[in-house]
PDB file of N, CA and C in Angstrom:
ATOM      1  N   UNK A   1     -49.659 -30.352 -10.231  1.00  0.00           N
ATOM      2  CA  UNK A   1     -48.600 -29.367 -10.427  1.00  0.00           C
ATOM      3  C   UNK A   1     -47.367 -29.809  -9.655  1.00  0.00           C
ATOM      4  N   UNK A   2     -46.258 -30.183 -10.306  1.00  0.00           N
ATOM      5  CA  UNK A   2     -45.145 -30.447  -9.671  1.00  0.00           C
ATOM      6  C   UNK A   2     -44.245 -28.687  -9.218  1.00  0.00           C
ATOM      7  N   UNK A   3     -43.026 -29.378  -8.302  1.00  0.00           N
ATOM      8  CA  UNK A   3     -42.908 -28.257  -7.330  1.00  0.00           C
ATOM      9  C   UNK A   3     -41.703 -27.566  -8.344  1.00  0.00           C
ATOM     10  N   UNK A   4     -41.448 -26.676  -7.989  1.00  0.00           N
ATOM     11  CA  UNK A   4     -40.332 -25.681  -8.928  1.00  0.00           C
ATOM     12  C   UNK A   4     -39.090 -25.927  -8.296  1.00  0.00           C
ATOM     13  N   UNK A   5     -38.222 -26.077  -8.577  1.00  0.00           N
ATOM     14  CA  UNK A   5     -36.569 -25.866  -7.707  1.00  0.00           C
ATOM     15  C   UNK A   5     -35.928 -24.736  -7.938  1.00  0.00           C
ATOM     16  N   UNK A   6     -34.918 -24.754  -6.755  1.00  0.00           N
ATOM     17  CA  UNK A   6     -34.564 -23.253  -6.758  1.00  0.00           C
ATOM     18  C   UNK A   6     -34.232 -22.319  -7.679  1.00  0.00           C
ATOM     19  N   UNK A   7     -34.067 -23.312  -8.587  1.00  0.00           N
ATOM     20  CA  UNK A   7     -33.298 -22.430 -10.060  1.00  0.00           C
ATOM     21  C   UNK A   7     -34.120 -22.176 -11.124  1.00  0.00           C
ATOM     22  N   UNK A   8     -35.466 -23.255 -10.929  1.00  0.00           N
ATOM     23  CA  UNK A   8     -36.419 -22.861 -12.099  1.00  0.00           C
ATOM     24  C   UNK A   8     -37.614 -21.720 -11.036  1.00  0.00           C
ATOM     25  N   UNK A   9     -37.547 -21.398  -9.825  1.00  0.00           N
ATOM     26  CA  UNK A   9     -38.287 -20.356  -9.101  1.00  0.00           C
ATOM     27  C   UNK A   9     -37.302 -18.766  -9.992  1.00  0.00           C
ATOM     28  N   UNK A  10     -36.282 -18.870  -9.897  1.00  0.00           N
ATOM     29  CA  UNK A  10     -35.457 -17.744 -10.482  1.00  0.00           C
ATOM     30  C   UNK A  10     -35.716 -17.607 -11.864  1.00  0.00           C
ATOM     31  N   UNK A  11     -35.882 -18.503 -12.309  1.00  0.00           N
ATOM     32  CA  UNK A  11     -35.888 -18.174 -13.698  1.00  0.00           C
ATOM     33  C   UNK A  11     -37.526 -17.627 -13.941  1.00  0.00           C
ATOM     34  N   UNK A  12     -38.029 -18.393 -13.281  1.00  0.00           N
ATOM     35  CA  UNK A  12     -39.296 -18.008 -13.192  1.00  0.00           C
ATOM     36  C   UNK A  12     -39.709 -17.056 -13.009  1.00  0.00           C
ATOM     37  N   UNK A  13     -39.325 -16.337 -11.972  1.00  0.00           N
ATOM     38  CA  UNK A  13     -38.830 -14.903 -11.470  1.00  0.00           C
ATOM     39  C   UNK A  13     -38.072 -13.812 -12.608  1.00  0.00           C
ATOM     40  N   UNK A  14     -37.197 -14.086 -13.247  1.00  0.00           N
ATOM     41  CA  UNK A  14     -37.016 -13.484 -14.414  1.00  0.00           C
ATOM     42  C   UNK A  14     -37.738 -13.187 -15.075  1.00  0.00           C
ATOM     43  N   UNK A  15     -38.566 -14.201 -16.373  1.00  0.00           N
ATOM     44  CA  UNK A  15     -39.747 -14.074 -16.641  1.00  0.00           C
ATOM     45  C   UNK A  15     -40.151 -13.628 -16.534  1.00  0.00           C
ATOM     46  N   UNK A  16     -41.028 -13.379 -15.313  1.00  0.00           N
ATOM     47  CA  UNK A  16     -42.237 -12.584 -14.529  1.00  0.00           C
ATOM     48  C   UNK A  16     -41.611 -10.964 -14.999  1.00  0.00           C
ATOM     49  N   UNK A  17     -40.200 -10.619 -14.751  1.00  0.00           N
ATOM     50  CA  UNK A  17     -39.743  -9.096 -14.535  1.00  0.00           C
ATOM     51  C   UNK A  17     -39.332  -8.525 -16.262  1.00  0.00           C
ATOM     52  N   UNK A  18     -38.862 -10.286 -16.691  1.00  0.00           N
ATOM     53  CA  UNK A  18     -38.771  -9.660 -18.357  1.00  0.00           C
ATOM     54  C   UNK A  18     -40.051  -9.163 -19.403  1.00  0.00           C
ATOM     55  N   UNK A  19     -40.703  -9.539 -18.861  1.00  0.00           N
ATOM     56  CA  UNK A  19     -41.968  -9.682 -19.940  1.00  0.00           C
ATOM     57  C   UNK A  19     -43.556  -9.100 -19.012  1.00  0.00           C
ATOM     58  N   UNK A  20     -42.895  -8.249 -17.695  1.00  0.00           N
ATOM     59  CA  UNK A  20     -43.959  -7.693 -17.269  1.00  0.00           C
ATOM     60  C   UNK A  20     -45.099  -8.488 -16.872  1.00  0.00           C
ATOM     61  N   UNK A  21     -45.034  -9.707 -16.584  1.00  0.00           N
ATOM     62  CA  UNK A  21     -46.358 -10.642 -16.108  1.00  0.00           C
ATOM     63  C   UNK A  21     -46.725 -10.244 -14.582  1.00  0.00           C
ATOM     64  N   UNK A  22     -47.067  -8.900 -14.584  1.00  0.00           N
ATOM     65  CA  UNK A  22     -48.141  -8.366 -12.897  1.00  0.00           C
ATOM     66  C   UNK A  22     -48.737  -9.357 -12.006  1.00  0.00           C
ATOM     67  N   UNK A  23     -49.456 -10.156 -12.765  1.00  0.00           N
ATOM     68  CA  UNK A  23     -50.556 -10.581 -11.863  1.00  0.00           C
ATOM     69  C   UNK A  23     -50.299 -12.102 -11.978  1.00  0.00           C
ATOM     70  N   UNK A  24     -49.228 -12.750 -12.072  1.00  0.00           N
ATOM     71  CA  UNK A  24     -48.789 -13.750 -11.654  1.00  0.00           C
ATOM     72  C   UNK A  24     -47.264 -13.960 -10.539  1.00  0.00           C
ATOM     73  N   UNK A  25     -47.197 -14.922  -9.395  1.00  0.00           N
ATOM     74  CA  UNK A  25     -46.099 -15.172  -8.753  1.00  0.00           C
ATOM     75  C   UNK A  25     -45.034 -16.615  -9.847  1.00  0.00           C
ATOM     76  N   UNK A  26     -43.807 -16.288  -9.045  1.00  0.00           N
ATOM     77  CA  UNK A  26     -43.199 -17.231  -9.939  1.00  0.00           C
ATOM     78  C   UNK A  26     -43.170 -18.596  -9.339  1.00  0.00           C
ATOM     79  N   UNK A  27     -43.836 -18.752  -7.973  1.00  0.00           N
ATOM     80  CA  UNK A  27     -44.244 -20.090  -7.583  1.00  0.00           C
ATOM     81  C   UNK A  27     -45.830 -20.344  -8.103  1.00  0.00           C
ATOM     82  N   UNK A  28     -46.053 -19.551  -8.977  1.00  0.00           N
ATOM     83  CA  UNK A  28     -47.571 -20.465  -9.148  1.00  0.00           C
ATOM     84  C   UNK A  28     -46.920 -20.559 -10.928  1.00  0.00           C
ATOM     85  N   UNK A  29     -46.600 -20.627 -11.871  1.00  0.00           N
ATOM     86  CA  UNK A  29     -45.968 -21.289 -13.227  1.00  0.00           C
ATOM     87  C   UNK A  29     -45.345 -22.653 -12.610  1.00  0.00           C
ATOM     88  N   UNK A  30     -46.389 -23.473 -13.112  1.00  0.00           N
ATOM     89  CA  UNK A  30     -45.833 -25.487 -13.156  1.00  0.00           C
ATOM     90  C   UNK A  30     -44.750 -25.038 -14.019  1.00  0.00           C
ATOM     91  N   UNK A  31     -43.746 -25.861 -13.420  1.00  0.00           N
ATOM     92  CA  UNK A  31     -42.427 -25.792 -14.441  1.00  0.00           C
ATOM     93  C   UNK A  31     -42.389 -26.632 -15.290  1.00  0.00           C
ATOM     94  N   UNK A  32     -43.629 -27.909 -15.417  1.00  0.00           N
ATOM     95  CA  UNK A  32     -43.657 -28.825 -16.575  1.00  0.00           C
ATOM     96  C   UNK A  32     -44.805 -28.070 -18.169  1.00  0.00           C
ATOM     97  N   UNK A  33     -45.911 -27.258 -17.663  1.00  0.00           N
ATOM     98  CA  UNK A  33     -46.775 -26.386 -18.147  1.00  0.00           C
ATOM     99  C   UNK A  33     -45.858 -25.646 -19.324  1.00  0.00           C
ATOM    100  N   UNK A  34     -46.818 -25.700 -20.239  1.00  0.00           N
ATOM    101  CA  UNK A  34     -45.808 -25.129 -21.481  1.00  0.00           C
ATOM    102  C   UNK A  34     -45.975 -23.271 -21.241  1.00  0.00           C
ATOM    103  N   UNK A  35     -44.697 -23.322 -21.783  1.00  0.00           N
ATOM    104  CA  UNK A  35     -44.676 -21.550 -21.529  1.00  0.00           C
ATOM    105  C   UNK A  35     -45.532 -20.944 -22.825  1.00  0.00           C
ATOM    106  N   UNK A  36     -45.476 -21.664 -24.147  1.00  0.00           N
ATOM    107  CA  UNK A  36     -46.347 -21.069 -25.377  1.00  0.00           C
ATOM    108  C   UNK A  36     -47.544 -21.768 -25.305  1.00  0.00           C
ATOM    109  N   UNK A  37     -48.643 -21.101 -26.213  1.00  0.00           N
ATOM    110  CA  UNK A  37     -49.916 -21.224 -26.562  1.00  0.00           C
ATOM    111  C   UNK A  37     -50.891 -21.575 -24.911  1.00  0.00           C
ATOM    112  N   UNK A  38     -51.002 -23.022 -24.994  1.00  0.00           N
ATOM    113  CA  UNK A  38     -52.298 -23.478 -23.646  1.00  0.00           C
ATOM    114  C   UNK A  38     -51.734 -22.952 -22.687  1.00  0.00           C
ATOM    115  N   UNK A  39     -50.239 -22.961 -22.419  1.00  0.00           N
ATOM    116  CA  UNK A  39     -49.411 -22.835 -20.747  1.00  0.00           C
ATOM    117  C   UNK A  39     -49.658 -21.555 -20.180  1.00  0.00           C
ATOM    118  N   UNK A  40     -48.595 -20.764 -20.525  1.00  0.00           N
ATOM    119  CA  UNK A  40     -48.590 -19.255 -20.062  1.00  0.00           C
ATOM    120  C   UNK A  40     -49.324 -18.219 -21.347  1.00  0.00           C
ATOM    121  N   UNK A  41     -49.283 -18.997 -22.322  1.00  0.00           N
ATOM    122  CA  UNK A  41     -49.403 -17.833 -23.275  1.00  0.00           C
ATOM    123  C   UNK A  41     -48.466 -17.330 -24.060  1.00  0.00           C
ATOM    124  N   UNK A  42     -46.939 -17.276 -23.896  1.00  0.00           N
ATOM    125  CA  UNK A  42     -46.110 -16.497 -24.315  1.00  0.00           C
ATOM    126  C   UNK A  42     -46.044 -16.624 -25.733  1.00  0.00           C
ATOM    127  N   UNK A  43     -45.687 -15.412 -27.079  1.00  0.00           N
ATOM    128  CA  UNK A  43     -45.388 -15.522 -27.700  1.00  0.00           C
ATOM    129  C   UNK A  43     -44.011 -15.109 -28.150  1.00  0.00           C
ATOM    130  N   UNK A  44     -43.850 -15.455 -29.689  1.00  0.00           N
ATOM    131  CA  UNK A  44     -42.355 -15.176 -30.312  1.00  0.00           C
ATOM    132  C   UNK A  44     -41.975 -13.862 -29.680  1.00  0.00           C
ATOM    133  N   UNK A  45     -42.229 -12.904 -29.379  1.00  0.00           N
ATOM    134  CA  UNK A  45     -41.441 -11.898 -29.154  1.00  0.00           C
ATOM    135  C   UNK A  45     -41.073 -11.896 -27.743  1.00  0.00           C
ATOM    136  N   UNK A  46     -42.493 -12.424 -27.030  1.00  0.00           N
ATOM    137  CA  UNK A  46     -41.891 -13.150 -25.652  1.00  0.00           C
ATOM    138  C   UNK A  46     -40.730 -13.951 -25.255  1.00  0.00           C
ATOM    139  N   UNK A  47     -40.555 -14.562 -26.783  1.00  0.00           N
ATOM    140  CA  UNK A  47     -39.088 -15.495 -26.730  1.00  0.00           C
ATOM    141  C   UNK A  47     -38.063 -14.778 -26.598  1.00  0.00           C
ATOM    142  N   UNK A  48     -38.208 -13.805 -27.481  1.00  0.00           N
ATOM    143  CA  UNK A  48     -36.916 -12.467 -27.701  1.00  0.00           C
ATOM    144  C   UNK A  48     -36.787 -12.056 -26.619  1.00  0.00           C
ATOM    145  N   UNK A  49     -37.694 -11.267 -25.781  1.00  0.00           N
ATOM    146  CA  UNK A  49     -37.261 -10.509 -24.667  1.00  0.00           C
ATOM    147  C   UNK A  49     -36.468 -11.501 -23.682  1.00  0.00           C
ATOM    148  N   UNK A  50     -37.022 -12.498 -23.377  1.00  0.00           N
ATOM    149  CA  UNK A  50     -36.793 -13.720 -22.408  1.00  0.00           C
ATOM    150  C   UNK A  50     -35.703 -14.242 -22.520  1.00  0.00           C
ATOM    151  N   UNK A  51     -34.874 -14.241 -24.363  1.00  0.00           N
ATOM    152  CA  UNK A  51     -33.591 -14.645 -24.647  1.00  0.00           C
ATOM    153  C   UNK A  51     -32.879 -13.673 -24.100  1.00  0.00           C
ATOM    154  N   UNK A  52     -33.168 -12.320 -24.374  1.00  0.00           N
ATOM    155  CA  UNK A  52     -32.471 -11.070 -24.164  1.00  0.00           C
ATOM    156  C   UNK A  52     -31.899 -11.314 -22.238  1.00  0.00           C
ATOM    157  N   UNK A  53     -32.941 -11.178 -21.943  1.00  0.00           N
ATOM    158  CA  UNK A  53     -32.824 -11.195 -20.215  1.00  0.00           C
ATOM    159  C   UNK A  53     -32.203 -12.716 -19.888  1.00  0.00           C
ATOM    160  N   UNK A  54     -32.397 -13.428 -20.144  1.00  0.00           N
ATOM    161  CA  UNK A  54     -31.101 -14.731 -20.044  1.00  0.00           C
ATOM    162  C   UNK A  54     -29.579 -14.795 -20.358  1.00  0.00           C
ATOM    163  N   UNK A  55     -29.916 -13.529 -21.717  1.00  0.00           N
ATOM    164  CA  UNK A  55     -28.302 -13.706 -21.927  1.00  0.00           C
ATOM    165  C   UNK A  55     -27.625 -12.546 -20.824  1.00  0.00           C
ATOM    166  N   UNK A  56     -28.329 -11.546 -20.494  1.00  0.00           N
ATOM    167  CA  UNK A  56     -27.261 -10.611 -19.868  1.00  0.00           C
ATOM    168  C   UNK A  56     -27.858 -11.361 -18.191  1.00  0.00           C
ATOM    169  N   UNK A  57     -28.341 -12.199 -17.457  1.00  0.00           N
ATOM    170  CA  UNK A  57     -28.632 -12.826 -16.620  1.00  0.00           C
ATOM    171  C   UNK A  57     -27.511 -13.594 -16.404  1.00  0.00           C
ATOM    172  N   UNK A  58     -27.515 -14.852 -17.359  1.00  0.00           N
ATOM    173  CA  UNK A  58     -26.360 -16.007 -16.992  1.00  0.00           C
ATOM    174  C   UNK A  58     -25.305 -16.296 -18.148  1.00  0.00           C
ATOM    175  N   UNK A  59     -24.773 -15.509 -18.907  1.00  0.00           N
ATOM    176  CA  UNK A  59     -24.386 -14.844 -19.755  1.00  0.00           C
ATOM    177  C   UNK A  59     -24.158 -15.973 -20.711  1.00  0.00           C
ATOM    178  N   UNK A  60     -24.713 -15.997 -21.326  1.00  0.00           N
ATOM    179  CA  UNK A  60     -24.962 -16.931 -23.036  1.00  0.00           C
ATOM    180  C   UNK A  60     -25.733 -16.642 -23.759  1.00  0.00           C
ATOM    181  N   UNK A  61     -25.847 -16.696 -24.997  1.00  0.00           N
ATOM    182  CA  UNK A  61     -26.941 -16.678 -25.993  1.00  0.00           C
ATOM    183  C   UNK A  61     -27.826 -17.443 -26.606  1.00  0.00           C
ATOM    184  N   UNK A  62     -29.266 -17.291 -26.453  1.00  0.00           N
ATOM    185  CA  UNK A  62     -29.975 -18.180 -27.189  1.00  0.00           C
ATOM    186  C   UNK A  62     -30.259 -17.833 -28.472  1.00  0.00           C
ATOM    187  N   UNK A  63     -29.551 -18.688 -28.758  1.00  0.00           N
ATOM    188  CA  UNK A  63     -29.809 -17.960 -30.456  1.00  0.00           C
ATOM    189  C   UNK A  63     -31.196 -18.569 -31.337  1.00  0.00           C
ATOM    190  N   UNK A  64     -31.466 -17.678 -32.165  1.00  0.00           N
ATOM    191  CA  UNK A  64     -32.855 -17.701 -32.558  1.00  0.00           C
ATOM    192  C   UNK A  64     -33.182 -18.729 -34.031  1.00  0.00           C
ATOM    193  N   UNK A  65     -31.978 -19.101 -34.153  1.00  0.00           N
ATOM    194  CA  UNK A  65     -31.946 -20.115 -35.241  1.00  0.00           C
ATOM    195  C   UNK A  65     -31.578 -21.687 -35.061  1.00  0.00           C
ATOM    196  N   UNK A  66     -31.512 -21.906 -33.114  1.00  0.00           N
ATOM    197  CA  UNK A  66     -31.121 -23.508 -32.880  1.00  0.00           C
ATOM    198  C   UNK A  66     -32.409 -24.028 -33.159  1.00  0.00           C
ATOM    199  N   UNK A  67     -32.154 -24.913 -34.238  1.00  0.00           N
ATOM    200  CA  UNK A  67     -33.685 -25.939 -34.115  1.00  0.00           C
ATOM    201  C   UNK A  67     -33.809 -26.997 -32.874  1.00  0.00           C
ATOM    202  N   UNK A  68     -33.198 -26.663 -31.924  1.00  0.00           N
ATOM    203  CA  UNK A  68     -33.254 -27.216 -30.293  1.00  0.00           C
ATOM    204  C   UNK A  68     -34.150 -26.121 -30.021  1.00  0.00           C
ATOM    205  N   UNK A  69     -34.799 -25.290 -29.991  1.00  0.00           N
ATOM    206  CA  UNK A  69     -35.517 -24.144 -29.421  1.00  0.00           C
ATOM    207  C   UNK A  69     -36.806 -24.610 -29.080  1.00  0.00           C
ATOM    208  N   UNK A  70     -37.530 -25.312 -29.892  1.00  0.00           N
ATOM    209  CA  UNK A  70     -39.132 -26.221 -29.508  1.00  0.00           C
ATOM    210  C   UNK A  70     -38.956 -26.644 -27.713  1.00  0.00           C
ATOM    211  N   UNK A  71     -37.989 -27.378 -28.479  1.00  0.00           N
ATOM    212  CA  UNK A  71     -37.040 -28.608 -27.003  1.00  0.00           C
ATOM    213  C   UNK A  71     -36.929 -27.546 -25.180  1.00  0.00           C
ATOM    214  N   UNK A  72     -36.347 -26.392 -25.819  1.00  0.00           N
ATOM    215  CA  UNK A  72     -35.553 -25.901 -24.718  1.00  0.00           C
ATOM    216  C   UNK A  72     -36.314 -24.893 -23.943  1.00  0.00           C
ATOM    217  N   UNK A  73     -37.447 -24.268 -24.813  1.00  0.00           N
ATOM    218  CA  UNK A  73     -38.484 -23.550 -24.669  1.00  0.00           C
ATOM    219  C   UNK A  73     -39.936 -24.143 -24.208  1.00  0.00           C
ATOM    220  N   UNK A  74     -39.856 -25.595 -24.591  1.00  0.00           N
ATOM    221  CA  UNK A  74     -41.236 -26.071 -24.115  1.00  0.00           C
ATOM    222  C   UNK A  74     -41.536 -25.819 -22.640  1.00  0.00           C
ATOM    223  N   UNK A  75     -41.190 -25.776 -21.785  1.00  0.00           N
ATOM    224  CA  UNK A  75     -41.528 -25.312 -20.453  1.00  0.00           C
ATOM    225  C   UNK A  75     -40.487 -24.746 -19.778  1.00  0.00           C
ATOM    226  N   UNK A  76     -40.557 -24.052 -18.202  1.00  0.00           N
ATOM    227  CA  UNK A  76     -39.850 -23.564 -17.799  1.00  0.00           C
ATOM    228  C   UNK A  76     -38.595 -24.464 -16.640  1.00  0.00           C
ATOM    229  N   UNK A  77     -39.325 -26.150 -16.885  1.00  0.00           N
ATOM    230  CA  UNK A  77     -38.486 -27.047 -16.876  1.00  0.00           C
ATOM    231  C   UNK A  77     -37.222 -26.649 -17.835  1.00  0.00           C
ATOM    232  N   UNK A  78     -37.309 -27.488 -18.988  1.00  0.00           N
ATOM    233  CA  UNK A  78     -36.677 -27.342 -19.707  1.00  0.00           C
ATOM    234  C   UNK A  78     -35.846 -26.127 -20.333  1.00  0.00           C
ATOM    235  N   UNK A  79     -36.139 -25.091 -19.818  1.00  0.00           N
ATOM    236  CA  UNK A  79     -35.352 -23.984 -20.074  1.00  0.00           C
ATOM    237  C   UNK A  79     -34.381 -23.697 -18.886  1.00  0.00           C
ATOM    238  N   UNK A  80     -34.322 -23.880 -17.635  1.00  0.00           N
ATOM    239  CA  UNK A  80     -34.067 -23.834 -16.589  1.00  0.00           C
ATOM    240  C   UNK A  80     -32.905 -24.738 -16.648  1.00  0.00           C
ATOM    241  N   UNK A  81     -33.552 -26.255 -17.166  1.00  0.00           N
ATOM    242  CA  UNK A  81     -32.343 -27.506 -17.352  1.00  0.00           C
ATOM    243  C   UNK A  81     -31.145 -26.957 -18.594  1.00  0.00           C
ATOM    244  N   UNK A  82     -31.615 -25.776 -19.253  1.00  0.00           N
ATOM    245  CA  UNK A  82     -30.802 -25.603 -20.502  1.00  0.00           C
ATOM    246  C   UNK A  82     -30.077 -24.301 -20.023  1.00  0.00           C
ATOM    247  N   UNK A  83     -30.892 -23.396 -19.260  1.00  0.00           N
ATOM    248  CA  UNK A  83     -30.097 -22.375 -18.716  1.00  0.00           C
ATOM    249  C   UNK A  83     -28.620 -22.854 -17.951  1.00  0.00           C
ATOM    250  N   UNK A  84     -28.906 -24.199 -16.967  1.00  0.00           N
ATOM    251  CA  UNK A  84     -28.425 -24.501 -16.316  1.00  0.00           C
ATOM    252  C   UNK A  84     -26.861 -25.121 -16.615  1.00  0.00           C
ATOM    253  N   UNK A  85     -26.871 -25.810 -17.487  1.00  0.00           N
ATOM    254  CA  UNK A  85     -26.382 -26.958 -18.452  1.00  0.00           C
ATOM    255  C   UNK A  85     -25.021 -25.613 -19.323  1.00  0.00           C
ATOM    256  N   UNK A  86     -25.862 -24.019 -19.458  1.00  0.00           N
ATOM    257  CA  UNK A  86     -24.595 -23.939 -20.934  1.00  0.00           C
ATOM    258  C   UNK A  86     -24.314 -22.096 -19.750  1.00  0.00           C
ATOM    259  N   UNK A  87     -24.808 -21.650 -18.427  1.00  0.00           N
ATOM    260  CA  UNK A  87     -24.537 -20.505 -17.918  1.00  0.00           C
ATOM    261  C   UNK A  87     -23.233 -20.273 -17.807  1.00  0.00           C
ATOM    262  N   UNK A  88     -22.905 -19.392 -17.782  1.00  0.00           N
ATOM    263  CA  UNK A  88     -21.498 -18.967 -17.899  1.00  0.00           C
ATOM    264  C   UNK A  88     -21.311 -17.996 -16.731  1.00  0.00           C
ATOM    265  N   UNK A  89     -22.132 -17.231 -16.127  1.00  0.00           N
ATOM    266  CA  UNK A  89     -22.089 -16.442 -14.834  1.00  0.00           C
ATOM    267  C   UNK A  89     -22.849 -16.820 -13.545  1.00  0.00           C
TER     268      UNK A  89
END
């Protein structure tokens, strides 16, 4: 398990508060671990809420029709690097 950085612990932390995950901390989600199916579990609507709370978070939109979404969603790496890359607040 590689270590989280400060910005994918927050996001991580989001997560955890968007989608109600109780009985997990946001230092125990590997940030390379996929967030759908084997990883965390999350599904499509999990995506929705998670877009929702990102956009009024760091104010941008993930929109639900980029075929970059596989890419940007595969872990909480990669969402973190994408949060990071297009935030506006």
């Amino acid at each position: 398990m590689s270590t989280a950085s400060p910005a994918e612990l927050e996001l991580a932390q989001l997560l955890i508060e968007s989608l109600n995950l109780e009985d997990i901390q946001a230092s125990e989600i590997d940030p390379e671990a996929p967030l759908f199916n084997d990883g965390l579990g999350l599904d499509s609507i999990d995506a929705l809420e998670l877009s929702l709370a990102i956009g009024k978070r760091y104010g941008f939109q993930l929109r639900s029709d980029n075929e970059e979404n596989r890419r940007i969603f595969a872990s909480l790496r990669a969402l973190s690097a994408h949060v990071q890359a297009n935030k506006t607040l």
